[in-house]
Protein backbone atom coordinates (compact mmCIF):
# COMPACT_ATOMS: atom_id res chain seq x y z
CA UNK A 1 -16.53 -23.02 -24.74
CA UNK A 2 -15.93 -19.49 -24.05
CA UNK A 3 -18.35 -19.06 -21.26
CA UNK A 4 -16.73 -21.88 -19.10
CA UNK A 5 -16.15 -20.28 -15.80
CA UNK A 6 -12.39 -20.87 -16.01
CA UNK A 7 -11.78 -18.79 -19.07
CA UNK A 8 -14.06 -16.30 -17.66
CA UNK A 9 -11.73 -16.20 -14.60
CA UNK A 10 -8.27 -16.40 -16.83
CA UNK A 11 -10.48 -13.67 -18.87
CA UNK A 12 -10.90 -11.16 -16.32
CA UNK A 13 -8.05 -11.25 -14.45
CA UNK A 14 -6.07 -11.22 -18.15
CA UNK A 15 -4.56 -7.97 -18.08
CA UNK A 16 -3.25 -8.53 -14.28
CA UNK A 17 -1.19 -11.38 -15.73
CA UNK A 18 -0.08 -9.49 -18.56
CA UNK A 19 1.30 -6.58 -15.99
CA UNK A 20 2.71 -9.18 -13.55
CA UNK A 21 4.48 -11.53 -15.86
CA UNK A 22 7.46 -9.87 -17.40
CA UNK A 23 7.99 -8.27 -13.86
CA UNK A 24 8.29 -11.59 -11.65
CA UNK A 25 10.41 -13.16 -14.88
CA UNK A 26 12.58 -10.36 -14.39
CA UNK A 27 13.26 -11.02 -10.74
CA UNK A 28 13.57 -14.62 -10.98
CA UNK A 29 16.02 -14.22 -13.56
CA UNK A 30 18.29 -11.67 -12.29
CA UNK A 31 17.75 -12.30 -8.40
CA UNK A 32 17.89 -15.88 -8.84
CA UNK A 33 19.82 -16.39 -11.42
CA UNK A 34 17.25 -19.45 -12.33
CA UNK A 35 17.12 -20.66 -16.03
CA UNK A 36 14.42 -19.83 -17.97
CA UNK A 37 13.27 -23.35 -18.17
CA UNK A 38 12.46 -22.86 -14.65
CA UNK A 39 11.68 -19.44 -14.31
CA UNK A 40 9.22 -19.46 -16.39
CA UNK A 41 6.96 -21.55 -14.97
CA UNK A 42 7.31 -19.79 -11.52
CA UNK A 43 6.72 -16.22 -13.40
CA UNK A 44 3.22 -17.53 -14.70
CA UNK A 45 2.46 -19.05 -11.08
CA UNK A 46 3.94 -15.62 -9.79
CA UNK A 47 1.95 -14.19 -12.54
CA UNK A 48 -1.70 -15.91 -11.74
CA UNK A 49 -1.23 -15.51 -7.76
CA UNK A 50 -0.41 -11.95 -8.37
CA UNK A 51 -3.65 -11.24 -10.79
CA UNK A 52 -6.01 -13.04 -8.29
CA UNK A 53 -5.18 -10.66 -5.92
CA UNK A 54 -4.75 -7.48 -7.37
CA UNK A 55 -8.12 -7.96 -9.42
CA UNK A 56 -10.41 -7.78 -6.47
CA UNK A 57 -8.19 -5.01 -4.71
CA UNK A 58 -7.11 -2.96 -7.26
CA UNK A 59 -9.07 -3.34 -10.31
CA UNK A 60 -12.33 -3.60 -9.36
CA UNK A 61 -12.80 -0.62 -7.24
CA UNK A 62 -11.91 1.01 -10.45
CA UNK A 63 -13.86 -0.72 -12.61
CA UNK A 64 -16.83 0.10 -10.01
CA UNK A 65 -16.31 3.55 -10.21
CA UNK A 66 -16.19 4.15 -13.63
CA UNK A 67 -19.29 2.60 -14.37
CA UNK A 68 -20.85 4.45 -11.22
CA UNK A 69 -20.21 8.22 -12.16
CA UNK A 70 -22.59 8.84 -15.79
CA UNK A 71 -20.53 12.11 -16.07
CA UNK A 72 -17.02 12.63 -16.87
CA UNK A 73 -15.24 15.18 -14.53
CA UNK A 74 -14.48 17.78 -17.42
CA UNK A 75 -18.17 18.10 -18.18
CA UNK A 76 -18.73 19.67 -14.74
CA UNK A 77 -16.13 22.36 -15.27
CA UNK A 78 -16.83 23.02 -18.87
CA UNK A 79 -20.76 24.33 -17.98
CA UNK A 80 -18.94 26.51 -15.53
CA UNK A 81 -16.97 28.36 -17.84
CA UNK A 82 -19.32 28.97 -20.47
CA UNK A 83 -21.20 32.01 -20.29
């Protein structure tokens, strides 16, 4: 059940949602003035349109990178200073 692509989506894109949510909740409830019992439903549509985008433009280049350099930037200065 875990490997259904949907959960592998909500899955990778999780921690997006978790930064977006309380953010867009925030605005619709002060901005707006809405109720919760509607802004929350908006803030996890806010929340899941937000993720899908920021995961392939944000996140991934990052994630790309750090699996891409084998050696940590400290190591390189850290031979240079011993002697």
């Amino acid at each position: 059940m875990l490997g259904l692509p949907l959960l592998i989506w909500i899955g990778q894109r999780s921690y997006g949602l978790y930064l977006w949510s309380f953010p867009i909740l925030t605005v619709c409830r002060s901005t707006f003035d809405l109720p919760i019992a509607v802004a929350g439903p908006i803030s996890i549509a806010g929340a899941f349109i937000c993720a899908a985008v920021s995961y392939p433009l944000v996140e991934r280049p990052f994630l790309r990178r750090r699996y891409s350099d084998p050696k940590p930037a400290g190591a390189i200065q850290s031979e240079r200073v011993q002697l």
